[in-house]
PDB file of N, CA and C in Angstrom:
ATOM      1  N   UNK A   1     -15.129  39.355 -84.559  1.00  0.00           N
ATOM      2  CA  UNK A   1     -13.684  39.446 -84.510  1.00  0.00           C
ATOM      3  C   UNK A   1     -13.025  38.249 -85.203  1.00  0.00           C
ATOM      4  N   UNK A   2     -13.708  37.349 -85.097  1.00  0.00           N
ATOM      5  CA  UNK A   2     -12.725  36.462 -85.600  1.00  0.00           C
ATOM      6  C   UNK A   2     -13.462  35.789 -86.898  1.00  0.00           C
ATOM      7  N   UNK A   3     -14.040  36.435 -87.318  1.00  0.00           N
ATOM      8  CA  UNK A   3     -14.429  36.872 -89.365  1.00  0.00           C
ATOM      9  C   UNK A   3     -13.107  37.548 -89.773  1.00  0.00           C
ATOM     10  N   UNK A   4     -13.057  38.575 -88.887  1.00  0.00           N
ATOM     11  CA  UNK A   4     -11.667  39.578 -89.710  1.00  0.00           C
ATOM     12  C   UNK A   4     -10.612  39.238 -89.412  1.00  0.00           C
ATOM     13  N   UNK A   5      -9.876  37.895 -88.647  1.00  0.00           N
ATOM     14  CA  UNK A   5      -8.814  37.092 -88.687  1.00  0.00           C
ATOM     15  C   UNK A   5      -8.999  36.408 -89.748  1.00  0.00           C
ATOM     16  N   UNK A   6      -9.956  35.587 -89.883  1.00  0.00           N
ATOM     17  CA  UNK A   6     -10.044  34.488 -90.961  1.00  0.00           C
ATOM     18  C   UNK A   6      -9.888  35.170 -92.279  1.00  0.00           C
ATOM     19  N   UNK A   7     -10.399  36.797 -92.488  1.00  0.00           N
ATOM     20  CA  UNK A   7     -10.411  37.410 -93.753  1.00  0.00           C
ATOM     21  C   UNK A   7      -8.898  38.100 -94.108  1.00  0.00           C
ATOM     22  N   UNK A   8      -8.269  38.308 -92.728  1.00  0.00           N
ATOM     23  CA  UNK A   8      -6.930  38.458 -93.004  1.00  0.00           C
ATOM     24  C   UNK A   8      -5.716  37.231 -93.219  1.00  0.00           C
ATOM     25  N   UNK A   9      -6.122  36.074 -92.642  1.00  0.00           N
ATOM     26  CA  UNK A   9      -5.463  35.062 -92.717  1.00  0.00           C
ATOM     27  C   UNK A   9      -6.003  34.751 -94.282  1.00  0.00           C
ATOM     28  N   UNK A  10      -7.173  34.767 -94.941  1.00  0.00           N
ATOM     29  CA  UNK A  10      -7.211  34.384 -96.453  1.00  0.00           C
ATOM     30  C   UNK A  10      -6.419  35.414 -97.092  1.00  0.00           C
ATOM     31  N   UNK A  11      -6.345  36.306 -96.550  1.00  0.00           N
ATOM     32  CA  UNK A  11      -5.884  37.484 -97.829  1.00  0.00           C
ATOM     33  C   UNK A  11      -4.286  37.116 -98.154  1.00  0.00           C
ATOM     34  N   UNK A  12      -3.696  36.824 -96.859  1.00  0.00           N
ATOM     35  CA  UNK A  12      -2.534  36.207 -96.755  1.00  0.00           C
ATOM     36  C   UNK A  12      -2.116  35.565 -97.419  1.00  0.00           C
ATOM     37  N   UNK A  13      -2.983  34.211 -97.263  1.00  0.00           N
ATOM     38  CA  UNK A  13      -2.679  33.132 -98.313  1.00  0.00           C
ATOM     39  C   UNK A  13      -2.693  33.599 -99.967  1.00  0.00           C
ATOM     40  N   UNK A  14      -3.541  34.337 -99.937  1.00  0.00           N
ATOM     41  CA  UNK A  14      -4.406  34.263-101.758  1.00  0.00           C
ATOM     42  C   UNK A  14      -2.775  35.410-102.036  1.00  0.00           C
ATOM     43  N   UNK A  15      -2.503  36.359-101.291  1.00  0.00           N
ATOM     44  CA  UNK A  15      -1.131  37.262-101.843  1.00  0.00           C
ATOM     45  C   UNK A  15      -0.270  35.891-101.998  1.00  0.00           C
ATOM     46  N   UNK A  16       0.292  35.413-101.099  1.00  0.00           N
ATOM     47  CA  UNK A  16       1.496  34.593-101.037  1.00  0.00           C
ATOM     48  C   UNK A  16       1.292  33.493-102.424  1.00  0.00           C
ATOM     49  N   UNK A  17       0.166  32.846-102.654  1.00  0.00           N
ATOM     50  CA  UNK A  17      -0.228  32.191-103.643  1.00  0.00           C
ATOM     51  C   UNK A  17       0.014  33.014-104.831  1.00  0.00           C
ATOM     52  N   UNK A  18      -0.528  34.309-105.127  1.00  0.00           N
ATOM     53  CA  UNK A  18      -0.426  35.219-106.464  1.00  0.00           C
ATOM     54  C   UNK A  18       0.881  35.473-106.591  1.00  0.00           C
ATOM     55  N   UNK A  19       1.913  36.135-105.550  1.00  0.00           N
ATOM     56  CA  UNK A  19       3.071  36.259-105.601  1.00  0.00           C
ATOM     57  C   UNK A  19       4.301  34.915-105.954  1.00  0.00           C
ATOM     58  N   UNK A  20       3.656  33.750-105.530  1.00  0.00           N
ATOM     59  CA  UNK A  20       4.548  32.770-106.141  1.00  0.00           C
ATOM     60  C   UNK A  20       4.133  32.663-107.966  1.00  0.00           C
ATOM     61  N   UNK A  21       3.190  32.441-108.188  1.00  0.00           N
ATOM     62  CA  UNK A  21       2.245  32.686-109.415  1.00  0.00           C
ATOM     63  C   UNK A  21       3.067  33.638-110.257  1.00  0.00           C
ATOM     64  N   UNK A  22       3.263  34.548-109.592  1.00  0.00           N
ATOM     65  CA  UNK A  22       4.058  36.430-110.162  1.00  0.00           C
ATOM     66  C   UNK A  22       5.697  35.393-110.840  1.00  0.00           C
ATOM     67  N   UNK A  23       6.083  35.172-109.826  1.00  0.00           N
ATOM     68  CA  UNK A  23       7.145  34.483-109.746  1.00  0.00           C
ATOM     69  C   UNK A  23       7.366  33.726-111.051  1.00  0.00           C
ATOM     70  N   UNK A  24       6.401  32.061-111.386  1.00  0.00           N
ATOM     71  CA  UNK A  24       7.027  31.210-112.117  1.00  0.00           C
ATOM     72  C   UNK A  24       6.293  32.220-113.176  1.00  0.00           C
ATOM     73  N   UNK A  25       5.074  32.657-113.192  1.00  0.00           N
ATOM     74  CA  UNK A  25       4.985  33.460-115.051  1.00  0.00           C
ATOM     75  C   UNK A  25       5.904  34.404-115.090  1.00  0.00           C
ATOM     76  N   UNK A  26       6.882  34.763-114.633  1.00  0.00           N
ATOM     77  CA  UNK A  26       8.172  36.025-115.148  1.00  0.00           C
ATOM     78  C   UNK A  26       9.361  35.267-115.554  1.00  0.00           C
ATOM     79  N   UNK A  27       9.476  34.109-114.675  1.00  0.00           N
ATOM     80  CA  UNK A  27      10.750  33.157-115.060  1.00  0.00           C
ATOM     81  C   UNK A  27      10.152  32.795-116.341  1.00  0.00           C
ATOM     82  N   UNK A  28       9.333  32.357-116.935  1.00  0.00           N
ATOM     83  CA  UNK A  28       8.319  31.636-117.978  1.00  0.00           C
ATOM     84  C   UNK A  28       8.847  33.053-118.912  1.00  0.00           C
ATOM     85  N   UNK A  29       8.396  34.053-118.809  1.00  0.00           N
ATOM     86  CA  UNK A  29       8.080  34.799-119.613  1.00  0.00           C
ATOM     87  C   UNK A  29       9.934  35.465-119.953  1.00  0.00           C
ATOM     88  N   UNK A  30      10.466  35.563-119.043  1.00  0.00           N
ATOM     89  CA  UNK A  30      11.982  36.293-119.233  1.00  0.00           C
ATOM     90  C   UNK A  30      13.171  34.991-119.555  1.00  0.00           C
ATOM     91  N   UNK A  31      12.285  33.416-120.371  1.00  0.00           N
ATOM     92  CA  UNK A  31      13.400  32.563-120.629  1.00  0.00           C
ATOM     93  C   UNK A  31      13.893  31.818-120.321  1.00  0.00           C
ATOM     94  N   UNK A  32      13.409  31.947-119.263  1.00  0.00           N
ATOM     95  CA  UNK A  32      15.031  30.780-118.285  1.00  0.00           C
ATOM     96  C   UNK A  32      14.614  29.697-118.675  1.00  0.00           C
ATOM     97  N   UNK A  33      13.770  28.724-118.722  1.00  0.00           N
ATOM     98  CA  UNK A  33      13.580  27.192-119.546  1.00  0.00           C
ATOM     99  C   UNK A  33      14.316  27.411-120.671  1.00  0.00           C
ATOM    100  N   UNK A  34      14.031  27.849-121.256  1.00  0.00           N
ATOM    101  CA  UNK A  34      14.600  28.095-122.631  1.00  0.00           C
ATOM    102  C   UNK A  34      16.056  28.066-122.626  1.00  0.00           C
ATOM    103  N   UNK A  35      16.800  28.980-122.265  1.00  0.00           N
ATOM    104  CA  UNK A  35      18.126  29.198-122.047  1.00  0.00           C
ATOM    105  C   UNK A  35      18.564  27.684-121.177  1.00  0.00           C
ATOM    106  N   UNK A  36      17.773  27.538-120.348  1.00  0.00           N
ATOM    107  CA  UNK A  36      18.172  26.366-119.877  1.00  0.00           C
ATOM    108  C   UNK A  36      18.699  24.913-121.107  1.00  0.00           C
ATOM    109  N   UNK A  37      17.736  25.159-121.356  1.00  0.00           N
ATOM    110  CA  UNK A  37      17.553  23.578-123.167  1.00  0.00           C
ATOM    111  C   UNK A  37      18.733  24.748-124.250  1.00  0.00           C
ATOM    112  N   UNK A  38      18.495  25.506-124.289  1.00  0.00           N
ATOM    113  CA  UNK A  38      20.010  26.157-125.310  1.00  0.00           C
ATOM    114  C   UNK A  38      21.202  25.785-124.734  1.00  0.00           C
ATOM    115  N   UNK A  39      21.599  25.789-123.387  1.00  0.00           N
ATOM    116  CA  UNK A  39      22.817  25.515-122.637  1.00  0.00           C
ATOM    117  C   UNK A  39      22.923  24.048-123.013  1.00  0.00           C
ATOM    118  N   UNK A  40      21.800  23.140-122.697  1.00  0.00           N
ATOM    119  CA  UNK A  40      22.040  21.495-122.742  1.00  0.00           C
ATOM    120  C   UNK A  40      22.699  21.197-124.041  1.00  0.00           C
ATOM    121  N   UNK A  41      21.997  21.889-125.188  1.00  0.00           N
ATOM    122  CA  UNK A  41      21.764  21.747-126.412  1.00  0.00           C
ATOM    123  C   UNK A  41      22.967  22.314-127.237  1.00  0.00           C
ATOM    124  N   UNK A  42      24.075  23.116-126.461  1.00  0.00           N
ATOM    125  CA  UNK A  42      24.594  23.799-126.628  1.00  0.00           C
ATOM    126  C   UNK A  42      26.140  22.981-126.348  1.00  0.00           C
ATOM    127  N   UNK A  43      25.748  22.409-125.223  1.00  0.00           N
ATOM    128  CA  UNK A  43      26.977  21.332-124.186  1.00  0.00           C
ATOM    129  C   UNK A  43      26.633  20.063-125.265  1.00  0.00           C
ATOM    130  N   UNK A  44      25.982  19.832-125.955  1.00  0.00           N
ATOM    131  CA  UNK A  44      25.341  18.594-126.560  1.00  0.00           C
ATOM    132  C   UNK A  44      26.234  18.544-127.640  1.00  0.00           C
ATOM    133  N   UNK A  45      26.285  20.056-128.706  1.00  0.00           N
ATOM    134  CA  UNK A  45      27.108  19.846-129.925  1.00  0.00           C
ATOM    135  C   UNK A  45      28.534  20.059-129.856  1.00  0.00           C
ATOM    136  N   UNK A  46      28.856  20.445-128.132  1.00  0.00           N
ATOM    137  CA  UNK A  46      30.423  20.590-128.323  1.00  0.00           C
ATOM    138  C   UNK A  46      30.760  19.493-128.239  1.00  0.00           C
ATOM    139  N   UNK A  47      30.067  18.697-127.665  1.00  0.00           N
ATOM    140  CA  UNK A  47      30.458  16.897-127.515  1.00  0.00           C
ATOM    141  C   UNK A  47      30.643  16.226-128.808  1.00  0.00           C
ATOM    142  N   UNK A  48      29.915  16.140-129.447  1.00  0.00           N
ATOM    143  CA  UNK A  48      29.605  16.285-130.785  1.00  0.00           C
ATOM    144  C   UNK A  48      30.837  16.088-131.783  1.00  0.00           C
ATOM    145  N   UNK A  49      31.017  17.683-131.836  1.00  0.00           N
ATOM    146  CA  UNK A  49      32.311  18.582-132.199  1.00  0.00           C
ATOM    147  C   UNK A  49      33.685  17.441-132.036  1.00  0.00           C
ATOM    148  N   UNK A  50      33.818  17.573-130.420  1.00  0.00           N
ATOM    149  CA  UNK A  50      34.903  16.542-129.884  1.00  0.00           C
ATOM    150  C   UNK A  50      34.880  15.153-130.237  1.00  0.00           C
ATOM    151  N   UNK A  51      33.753  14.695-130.262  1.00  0.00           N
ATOM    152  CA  UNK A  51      33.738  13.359-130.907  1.00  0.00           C
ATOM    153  C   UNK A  51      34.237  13.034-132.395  1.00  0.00           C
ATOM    154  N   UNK A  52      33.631  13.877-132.900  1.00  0.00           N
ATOM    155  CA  UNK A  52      34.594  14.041-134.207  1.00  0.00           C
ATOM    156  C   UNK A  52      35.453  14.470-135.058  1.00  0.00           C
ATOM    157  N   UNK A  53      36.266  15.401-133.941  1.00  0.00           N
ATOM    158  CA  UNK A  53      37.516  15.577-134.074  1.00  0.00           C
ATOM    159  C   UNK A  53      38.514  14.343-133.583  1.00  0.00           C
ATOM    160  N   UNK A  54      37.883  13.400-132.883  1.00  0.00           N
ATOM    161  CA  UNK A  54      39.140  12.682-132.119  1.00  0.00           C
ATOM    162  C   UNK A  54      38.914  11.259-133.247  1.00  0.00           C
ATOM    163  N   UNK A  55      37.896  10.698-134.080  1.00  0.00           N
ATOM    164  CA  UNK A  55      37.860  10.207-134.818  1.00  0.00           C
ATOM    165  C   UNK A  55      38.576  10.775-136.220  1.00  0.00           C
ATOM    166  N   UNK A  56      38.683  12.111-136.673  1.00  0.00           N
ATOM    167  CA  UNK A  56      39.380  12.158-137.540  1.00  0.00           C
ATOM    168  C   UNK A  56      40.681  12.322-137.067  1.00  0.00           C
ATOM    169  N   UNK A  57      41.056  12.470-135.993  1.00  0.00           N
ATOM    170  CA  UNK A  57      42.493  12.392-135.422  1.00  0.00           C
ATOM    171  C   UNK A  57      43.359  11.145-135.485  1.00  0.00           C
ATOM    172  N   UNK A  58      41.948  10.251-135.204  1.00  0.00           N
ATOM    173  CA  UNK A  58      42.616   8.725-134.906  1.00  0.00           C
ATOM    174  C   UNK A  58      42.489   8.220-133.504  1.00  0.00           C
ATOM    175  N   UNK A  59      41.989   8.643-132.589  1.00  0.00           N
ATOM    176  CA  UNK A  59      42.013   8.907-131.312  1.00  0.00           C
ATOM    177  C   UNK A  59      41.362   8.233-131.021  1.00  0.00           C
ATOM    178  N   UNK A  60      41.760   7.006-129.971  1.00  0.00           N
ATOM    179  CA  UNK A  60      41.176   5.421-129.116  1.00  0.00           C
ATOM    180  C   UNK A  60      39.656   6.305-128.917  1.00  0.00           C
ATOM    181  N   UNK A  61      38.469   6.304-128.736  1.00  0.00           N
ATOM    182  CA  UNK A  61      37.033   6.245-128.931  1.00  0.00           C
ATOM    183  C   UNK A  61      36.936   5.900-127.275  1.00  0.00           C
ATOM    184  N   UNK A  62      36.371   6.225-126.837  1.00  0.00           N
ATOM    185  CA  UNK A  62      35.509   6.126-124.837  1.00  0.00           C
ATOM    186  C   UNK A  62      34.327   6.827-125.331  1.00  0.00           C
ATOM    187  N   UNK A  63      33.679   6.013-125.090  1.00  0.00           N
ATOM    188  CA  UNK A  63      31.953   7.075-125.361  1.00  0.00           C
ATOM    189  C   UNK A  63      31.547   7.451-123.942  1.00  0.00           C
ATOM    190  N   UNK A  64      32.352   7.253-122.635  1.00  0.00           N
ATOM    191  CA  UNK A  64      31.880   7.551-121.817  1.00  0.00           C
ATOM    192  C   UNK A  64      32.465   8.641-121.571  1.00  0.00           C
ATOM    193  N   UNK A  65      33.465   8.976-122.282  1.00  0.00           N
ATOM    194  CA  UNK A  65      34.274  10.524-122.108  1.00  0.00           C
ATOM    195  C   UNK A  65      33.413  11.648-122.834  1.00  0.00           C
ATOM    196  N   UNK A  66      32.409  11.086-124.131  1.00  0.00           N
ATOM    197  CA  UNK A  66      31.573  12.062-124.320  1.00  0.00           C
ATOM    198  C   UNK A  66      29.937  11.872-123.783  1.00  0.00           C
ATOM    199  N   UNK A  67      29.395  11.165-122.647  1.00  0.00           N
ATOM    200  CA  UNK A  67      28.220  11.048-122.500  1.00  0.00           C
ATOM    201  C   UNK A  67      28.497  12.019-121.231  1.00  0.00           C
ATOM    202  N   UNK A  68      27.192  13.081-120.968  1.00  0.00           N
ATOM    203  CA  UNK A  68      26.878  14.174-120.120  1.00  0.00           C
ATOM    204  C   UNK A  68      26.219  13.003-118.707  1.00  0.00           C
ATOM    205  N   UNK A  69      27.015  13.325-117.372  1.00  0.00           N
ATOM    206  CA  UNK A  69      26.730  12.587-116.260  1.00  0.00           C
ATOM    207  C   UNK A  69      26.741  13.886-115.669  1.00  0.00           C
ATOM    208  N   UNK A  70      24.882  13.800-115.371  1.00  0.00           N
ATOM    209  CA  UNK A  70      24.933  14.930-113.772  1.00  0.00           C
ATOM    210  C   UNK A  70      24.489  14.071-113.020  1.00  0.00           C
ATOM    211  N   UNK A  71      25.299  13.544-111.854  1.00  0.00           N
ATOM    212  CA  UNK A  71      24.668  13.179-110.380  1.00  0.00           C
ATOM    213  C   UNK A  71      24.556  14.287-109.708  1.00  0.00           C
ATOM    214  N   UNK A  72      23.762  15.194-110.234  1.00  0.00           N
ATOM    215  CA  UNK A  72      23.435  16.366-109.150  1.00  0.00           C
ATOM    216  C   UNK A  72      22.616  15.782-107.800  1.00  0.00           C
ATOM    217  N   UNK A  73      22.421  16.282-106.803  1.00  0.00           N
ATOM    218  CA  UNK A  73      21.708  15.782-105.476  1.00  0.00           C
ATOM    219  C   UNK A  73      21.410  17.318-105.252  1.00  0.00           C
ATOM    220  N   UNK A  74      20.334  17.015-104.491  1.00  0.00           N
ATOM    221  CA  UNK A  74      19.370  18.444-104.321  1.00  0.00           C
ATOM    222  C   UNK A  74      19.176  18.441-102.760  1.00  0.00           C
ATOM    223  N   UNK A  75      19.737  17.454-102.138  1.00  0.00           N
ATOM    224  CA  UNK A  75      19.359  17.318-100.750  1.00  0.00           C
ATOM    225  C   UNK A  75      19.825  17.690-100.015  1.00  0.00           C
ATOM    226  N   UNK A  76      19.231  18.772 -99.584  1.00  0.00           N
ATOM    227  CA  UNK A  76      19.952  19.778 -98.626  1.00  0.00           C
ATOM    228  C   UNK A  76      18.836  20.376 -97.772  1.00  0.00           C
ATOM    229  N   UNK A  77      19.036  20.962 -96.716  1.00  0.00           N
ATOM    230  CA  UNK A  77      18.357  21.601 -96.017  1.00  0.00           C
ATOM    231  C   UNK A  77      17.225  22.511 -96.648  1.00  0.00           C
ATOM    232  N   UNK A  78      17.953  23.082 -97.498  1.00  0.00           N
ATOM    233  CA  UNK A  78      16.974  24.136 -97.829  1.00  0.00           C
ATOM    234  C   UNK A  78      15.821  23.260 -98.934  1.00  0.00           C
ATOM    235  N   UNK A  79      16.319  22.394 -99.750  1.00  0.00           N
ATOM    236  CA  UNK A  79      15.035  21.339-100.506  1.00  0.00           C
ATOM    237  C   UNK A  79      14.279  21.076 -99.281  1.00  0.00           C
ATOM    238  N   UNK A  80      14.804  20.357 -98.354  1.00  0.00           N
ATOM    239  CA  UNK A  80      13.859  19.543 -97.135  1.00  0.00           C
ATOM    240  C   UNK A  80      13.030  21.003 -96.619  1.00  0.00           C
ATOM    241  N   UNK A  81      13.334  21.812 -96.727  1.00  0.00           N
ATOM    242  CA  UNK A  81      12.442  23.029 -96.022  1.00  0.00           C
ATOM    243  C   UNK A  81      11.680  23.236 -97.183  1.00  0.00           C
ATOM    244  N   UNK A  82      12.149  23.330 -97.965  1.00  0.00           N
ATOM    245  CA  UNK A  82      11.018  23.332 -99.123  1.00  0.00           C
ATOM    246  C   UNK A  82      10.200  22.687 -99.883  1.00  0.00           C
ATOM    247  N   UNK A  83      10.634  21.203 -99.544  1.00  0.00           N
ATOM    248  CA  UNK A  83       9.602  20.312 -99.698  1.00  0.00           C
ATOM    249  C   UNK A  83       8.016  20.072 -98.578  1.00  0.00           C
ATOM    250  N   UNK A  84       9.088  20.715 -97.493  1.00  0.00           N
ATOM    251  CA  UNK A  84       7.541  20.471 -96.129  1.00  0.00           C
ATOM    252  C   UNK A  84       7.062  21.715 -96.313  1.00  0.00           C
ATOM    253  N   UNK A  85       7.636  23.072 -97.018  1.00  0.00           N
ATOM    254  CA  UNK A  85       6.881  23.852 -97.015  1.00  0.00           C
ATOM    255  C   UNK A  85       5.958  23.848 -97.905  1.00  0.00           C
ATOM    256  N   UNK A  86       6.123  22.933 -98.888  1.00  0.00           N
ATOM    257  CA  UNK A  86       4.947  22.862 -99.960  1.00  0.00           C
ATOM    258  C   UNK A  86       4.412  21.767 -99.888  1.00  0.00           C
ATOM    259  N   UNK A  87       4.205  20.697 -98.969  1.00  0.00           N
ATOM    260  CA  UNK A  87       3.699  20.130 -98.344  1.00  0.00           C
ATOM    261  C   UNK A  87       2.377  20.315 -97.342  1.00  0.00           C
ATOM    262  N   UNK A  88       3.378  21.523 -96.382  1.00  0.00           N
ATOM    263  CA  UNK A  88       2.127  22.229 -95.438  1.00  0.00           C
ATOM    264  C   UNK A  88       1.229  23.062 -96.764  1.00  0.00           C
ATOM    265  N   UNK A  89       1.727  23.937 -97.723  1.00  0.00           N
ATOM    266  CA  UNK A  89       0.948  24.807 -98.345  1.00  0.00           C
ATOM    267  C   UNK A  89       0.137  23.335 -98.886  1.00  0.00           C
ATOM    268  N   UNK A  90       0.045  22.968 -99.415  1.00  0.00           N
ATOM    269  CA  UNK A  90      -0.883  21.880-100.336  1.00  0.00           C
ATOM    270  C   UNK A  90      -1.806  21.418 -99.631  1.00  0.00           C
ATOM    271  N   UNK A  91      -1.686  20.978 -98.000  1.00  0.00           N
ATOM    272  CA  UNK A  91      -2.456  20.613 -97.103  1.00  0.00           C
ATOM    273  C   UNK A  91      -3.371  21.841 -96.889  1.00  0.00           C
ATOM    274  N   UNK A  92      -2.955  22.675 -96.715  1.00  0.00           N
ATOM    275  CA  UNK A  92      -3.395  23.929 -95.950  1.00  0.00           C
ATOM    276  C   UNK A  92      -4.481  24.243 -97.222  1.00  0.00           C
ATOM    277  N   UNK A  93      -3.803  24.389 -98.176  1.00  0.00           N
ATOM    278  CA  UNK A  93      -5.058  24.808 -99.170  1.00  0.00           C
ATOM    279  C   UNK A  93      -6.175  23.801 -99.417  1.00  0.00           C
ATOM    280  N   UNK A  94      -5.897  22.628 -99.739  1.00  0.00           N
ATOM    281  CA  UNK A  94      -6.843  21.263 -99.466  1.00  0.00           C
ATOM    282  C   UNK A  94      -8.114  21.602 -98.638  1.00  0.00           C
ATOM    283  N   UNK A  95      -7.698  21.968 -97.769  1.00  0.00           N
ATOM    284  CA  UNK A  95      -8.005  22.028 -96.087  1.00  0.00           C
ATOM    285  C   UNK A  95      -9.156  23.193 -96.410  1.00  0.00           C
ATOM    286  N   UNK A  96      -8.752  24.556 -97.184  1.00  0.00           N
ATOM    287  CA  UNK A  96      -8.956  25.514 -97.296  1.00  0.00           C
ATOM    288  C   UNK A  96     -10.476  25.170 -98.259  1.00  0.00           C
ATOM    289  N   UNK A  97     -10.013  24.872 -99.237  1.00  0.00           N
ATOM    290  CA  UNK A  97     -10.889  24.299-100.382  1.00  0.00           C
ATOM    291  C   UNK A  97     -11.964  23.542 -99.982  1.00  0.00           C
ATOM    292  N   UNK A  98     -11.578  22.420 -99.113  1.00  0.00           N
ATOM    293  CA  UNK A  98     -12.725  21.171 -98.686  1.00  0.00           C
ATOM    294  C   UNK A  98     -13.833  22.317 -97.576  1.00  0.00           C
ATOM    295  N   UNK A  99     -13.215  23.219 -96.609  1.00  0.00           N
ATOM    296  CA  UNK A  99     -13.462  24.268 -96.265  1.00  0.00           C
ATOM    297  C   UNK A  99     -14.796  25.319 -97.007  1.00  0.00           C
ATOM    298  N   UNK A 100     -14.445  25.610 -97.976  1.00  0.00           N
ATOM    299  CA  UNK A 100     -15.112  26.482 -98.680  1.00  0.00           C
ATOM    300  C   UNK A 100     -16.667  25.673 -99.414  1.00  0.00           C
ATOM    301  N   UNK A 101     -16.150  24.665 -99.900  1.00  0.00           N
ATOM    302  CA  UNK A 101     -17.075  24.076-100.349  1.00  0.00           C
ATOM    303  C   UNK A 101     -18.049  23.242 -99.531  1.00  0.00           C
ATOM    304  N   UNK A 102     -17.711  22.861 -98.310  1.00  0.00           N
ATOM    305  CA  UNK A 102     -18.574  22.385 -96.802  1.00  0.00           C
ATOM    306  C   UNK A 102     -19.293  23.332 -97.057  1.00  0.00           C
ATOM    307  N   UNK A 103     -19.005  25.023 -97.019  1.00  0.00           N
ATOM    308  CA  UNK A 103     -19.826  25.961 -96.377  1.00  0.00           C
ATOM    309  C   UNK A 103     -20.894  26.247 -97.605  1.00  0.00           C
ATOM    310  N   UNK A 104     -20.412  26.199 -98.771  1.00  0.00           N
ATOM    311  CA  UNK A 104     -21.128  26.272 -99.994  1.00  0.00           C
ATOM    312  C   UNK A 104     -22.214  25.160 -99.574  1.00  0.00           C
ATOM    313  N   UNK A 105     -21.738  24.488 -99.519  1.00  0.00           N
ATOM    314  CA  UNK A 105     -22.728  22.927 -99.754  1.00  0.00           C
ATOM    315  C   UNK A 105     -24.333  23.251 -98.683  1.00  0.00           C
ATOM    316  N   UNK A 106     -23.585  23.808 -97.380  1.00  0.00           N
ATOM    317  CA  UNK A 106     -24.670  24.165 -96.374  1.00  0.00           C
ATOM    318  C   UNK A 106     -25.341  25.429 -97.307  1.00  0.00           C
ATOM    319  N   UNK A 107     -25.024  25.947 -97.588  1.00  0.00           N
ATOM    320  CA  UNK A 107     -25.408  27.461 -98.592  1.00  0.00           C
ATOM    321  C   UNK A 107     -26.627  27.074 -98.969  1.00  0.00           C
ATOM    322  N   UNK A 108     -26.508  25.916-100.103  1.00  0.00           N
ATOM    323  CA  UNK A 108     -27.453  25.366-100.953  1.00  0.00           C
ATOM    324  C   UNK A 108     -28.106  24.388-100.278  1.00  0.00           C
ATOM    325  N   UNK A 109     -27.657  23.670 -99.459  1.00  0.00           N
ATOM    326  CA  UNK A 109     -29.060  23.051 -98.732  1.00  0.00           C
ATOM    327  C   UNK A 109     -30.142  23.506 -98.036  1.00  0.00           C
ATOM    328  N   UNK A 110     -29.619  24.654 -97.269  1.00  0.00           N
ATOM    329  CA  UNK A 110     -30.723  25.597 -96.886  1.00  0.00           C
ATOM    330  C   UNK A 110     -31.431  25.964 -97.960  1.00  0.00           C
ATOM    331  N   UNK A 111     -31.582  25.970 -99.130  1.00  0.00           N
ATOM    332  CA  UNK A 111     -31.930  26.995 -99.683  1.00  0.00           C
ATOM    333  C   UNK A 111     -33.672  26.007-100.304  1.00  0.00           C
TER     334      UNK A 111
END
């Protein structure tokens, strides 16, 4: 009985693992990095643009009016849940791994 917990508790893991997997190769594959660096790259030459329109205007110069400032902050509940959740997963698989290969190791010493 408790082979076919442990074989359902792996199957668990190995889906949830493939399904995140599913996940970043579709974002990968449908762009979004990409589009991401076109947007930067994109915000980059309107600055650009503005910068040198206000020089051929005549226009007092602040380079800090055209430098890109994200103080984004990510710290929020849901990061902190998702940092310990990939925390526990990293342990858990560790765990899993050092696991597998103990039993391997006995495998081959018997042998």
């Amino acid at each position: 009985m408790k082979k076919n917990k442990k074989n359902k508790f792996l199957k668990f893991i190995f889906t949830v693992l493939f399904l995140c997997f599913m996940v970043i190769y579709c974002s990968e594959l449908a762009g979004y990095y990409e589009y991401k660096n076109y947007q930067k790259k994109e915000l980059t030459n309107e600055q650009i643009k503005q910068f040198e329109e206000d020089i051929a205007n005549g226009k007092e110069i602040d380079l800090n009016k055209y430098l890109i400032v994200e103080n984004k902050t990510y710290n929020n509940k849901l990061s902190r849940l998702t940092s310990k959740l990939s925390n526990f997963i990293s342990e858990s698989v560790e765990g899993g791994v050092k696991y597998i290969f103990k039993i391997l190791s006995n495998i081959v010493d018997e042998d």
